[in-house]
C-alpha atoms as a PDB file:
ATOM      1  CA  UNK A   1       0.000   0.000   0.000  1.00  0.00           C
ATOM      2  CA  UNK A   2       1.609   3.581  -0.731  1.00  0.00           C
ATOM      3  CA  UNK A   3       1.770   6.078   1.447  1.00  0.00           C
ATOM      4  CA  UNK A   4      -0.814   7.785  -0.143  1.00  0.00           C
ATOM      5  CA  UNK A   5      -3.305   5.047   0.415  1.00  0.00           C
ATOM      6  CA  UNK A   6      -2.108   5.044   4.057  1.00  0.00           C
ATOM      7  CA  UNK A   7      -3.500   8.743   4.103  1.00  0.00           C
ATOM      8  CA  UNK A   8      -6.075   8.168   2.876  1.00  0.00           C
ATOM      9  CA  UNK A   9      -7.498   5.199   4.991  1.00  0.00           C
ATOM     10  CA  UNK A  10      -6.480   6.655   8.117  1.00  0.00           C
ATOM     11  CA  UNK A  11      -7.885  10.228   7.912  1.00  0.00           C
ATOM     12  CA  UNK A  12     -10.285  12.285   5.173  1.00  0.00           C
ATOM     13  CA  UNK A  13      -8.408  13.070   2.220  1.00  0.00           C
ATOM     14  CA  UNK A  14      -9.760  15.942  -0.075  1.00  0.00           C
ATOM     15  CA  UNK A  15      -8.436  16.991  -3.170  1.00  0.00           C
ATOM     16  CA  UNK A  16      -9.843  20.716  -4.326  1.00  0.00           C
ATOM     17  CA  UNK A  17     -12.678  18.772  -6.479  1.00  0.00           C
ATOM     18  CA  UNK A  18     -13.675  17.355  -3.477  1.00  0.00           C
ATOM     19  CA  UNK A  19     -13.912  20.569  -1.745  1.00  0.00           C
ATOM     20  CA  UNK A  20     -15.979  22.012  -4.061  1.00  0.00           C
ATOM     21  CA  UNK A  21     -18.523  19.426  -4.753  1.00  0.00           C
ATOM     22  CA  UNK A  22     -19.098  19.627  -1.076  1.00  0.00           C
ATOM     23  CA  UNK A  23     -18.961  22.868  -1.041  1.00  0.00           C
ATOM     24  CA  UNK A  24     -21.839  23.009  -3.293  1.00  0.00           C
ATOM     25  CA  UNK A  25     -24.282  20.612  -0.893  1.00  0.00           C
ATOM     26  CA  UNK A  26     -23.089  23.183   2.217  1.00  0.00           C
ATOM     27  CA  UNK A  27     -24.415  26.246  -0.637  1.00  0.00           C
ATOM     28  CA  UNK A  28     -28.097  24.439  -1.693  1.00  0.00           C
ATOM     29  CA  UNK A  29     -28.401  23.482   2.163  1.00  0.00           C
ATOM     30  CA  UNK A  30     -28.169  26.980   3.539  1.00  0.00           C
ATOM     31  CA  UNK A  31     -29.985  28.275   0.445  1.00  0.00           C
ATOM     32  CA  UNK A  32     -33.442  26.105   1.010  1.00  0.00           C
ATOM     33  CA  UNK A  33     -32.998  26.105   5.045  1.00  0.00           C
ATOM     34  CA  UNK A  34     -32.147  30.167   5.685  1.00  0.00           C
ATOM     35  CA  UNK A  35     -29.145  28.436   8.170  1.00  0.00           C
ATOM     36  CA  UNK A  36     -26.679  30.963   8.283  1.00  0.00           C
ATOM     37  CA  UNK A  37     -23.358  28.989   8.622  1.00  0.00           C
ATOM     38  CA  UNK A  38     -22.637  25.087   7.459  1.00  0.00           C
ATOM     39  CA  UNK A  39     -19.586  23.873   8.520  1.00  0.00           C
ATOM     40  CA  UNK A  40     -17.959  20.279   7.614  1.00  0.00           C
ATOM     41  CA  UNK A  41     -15.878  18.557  10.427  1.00  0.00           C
ATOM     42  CA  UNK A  42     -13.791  16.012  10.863  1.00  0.00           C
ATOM     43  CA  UNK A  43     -14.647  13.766  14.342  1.00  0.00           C
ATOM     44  CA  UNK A  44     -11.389  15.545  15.945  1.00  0.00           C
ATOM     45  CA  UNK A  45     -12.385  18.907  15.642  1.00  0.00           C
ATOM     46  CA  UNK A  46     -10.745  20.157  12.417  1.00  0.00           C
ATOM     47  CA  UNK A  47     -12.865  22.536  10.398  1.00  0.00           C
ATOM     48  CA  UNK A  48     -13.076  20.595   6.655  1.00  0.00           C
ATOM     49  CA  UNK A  49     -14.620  23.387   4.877  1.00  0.00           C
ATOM     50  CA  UNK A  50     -17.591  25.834   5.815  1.00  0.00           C
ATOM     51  CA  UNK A  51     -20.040  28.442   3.876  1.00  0.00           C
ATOM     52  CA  UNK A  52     -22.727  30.641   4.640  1.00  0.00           C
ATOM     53  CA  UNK A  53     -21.690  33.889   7.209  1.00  0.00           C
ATOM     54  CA  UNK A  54     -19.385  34.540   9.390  1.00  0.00           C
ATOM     55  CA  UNK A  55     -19.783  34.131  12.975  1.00  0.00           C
ATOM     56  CA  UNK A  56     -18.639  36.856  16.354  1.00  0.00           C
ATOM     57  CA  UNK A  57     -16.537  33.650  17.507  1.00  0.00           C
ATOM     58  CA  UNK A  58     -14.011  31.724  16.349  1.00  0.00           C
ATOM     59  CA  UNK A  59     -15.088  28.802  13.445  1.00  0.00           C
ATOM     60  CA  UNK A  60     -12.038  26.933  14.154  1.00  0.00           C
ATOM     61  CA  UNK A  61     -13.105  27.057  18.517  1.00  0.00           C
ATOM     62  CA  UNK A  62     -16.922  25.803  17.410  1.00  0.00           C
ATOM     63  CA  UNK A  63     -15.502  23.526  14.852  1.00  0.00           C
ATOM     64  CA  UNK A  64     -13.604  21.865  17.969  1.00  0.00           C
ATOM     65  CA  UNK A  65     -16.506  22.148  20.751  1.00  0.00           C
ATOM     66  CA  UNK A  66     -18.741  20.589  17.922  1.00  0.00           C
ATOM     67  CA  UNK A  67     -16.917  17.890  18.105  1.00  0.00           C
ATOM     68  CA  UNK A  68     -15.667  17.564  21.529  1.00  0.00           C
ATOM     69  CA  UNK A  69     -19.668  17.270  22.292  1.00  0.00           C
ATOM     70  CA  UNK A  70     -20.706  14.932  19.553  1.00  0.00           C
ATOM     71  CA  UNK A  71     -18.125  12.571  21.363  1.00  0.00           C
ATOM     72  CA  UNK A  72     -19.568  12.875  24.927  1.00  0.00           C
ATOM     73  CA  UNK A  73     -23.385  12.540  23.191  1.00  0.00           C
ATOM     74  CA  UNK A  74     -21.936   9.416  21.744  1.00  0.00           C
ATOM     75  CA  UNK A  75     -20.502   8.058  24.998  1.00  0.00           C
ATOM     76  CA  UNK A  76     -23.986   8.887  26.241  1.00  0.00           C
ATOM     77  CA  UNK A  77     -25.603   7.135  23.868  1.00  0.00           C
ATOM     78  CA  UNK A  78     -23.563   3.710  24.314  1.00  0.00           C
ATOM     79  CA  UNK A  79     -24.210   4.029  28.221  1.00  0.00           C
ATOM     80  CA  UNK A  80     -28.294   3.785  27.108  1.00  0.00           C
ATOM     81  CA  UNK A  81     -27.335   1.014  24.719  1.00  0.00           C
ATOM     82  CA  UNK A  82     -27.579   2.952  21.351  1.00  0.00           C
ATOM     83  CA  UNK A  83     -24.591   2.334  19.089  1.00  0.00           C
ATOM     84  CA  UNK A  84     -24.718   6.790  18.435  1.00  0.00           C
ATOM     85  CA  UNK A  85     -27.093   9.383  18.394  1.00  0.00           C
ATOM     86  CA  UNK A  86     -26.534  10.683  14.912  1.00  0.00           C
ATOM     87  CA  UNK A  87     -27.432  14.532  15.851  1.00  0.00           C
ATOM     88  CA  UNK A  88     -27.392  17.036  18.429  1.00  0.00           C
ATOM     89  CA  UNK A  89     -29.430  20.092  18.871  1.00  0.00           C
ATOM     90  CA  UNK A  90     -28.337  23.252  20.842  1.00  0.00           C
ATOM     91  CA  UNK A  91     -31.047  25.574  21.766  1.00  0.00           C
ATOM     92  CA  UNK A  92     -29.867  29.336  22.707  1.00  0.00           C
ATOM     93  CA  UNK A  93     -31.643  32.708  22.836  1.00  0.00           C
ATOM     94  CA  UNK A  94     -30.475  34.286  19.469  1.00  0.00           C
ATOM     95  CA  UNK A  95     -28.876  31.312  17.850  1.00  0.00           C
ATOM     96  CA  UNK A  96     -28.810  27.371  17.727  1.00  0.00           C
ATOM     97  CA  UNK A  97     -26.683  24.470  16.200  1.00  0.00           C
ATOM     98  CA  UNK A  98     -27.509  21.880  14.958  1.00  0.00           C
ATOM     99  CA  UNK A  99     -25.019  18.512  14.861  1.00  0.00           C
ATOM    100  CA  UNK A 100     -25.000  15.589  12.522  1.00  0.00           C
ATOM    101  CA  UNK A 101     -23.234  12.718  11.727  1.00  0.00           C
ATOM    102  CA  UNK A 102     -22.017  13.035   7.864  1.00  0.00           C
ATOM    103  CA  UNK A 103     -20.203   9.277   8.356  1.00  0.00           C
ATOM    104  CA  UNK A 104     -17.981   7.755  11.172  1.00  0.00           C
ATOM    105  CA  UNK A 105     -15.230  10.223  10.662  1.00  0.00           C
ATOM    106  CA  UNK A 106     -17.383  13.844  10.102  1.00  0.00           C
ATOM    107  CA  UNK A 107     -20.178  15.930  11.120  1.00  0.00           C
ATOM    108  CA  UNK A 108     -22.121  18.899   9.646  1.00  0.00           C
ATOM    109  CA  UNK A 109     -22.494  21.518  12.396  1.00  0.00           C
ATOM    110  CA  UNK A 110     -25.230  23.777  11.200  1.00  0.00           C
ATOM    111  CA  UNK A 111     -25.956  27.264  12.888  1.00  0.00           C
ATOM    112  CA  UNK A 112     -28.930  29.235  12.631  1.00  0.00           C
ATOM    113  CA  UNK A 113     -31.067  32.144  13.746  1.00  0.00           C
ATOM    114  CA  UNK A 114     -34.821  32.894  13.797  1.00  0.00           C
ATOM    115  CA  UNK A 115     -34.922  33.569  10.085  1.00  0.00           C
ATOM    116  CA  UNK A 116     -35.192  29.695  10.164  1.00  0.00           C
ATOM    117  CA  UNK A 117     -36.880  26.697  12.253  1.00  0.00           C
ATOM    118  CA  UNK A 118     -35.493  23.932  13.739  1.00  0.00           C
ATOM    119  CA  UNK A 119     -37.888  21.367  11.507  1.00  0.00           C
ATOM    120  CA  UNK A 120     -36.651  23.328   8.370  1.00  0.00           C
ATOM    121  CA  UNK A 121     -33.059  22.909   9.267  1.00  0.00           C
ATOM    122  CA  UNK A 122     -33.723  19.084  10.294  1.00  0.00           C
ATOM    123  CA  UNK A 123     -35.427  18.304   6.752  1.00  0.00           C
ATOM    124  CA  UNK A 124     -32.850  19.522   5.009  1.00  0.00           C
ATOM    125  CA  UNK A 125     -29.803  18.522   7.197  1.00  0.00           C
ATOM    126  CA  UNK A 126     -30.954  14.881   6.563  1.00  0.00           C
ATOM    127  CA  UNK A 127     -31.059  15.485   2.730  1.00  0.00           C
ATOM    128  CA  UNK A 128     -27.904  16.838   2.434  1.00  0.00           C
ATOM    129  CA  UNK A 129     -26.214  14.567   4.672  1.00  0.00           C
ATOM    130  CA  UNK A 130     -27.509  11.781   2.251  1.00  0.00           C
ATOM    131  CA  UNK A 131     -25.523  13.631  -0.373  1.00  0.00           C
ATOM    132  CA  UNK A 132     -22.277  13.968   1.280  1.00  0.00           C
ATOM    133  CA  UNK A 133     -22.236  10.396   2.221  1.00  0.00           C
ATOM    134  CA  UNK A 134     -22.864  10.100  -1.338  1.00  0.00           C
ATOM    135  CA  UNK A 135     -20.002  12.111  -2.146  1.00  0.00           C
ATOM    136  CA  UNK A 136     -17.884  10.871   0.996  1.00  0.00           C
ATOM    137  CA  UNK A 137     -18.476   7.684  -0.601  1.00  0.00           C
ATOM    138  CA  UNK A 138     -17.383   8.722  -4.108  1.00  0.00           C
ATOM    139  CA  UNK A 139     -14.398   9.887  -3.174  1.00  0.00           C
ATOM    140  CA  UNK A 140     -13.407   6.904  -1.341  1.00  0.00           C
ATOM    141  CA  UNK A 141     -14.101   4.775  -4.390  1.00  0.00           C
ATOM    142  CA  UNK A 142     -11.937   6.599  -6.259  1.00  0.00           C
ATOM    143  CA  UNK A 143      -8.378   5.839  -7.146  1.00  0.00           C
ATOM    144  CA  UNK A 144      -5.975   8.538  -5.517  1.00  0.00           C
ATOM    145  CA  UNK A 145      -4.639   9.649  -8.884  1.00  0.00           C
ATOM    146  CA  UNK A 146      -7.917  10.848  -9.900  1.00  0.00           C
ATOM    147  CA  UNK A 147      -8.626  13.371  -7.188  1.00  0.00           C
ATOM    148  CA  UNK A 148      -5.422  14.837  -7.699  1.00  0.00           C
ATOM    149  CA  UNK A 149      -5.072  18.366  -9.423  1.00  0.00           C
ATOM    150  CA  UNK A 150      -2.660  19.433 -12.257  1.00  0.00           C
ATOM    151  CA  UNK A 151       0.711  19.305 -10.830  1.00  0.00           C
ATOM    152  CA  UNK A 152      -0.064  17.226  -7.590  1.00  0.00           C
ATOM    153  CA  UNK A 153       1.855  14.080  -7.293  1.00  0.00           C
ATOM    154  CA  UNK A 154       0.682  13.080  -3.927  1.00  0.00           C
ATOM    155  CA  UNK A 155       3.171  12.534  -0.938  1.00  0.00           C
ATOM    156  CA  UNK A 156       7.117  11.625  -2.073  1.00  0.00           C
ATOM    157  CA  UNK A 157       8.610   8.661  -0.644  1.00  0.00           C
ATOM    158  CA  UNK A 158      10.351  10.493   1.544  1.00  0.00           C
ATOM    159  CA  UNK A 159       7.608  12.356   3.131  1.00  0.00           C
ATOM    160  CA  UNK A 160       8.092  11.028   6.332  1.00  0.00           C
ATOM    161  CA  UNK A 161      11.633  11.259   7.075  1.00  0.00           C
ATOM    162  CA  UNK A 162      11.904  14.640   5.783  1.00  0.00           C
ATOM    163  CA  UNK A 163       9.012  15.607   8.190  1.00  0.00           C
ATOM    164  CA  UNK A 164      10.388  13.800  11.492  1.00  0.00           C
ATOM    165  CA  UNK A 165      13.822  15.444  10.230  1.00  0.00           C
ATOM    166  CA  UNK A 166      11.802  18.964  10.159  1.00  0.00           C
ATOM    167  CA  UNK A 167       9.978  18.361  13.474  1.00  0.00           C
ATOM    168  CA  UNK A 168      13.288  17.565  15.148  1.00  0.00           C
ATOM    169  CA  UNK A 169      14.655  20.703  14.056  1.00  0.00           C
ATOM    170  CA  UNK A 170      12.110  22.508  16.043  1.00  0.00           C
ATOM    171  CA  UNK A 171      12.465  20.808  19.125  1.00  0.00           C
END
């Protein structure tokens, strides 16, 4: 197995195509639901991508809480003897999220205001997720070399040496 294939087993792997065909779900979501923000995230916290408008806070700090508590929902739900809870809903005064399981390794965090509804942003949330796993799934069934844009060769075979030799440099 290459390195590449390594990559790509272990953790999500986008290429710029990929990006923008999901890109494109997160646009038609917030377009038919009035959500103001979709963001893609991977289980550990790291924002994918995200559309829609910008938030007071931090993306990067909600992509991570997201995350952080879809994990303790999930521990929850394995203590009551479901295998997950595939959302979560946070209720606040001005603004809510919205938290759903895209596959086992990413979650669409959806926030929105009072220029939508909760059953709005539910009906759509499970359409589109249908279409990313459709696209998650896609991608995965596609050989490495296709994803890849003009000019990008994937990892070298030296990738990881030179980057321990970088990282030991630092500390």
């Amino acid at each position: 197995m290459t390195k590449d294939q390594v990559l790509r087993e272990a953790h999500l792997c986008f290429y710029e195509r990929d990006i923008a065909d999901i890109d494109q779900e997160l646009d038609g979501f917030l377009e038919l639901s009035g959500a103001r923000c979709a963001l893609l995230v991977d289980r550990s916290g790291h924002m994918v991508t995200r559309r829609g408008a910008s938030l007071d806070g931090s993306l990067e700090s909600v992509a991570a809480l997201a995350a952080g508590s879809f994990s303790a929902t999930r521990e929850m739900a394995r203590i009551l003897g479901e295998g997950e809870f595939n959302s979560l809903f946070h209720q606040g005064a001005r603004e809510s999220i919205q938290i759903s399981a895209v596959s086992d390794r990413s979650l669409f965090v959806i926030v929105f205001d009072d220029h939508s509804n909760l059953g709005l942003v539910r009906f759509y949330a499970e359409e589109t997720t249908s279409r990313l796993i459709e696209v998650f799934t896609a991608i995965a069934e596609r050989p490495p070399e296709e994803g890849k844009g003009e000019g990008d060769s994937g990892l070298s075979e030296d990738f990881g040496s030179k980057a321990t030799a970088a990282l030991d440099e630092l500390f």
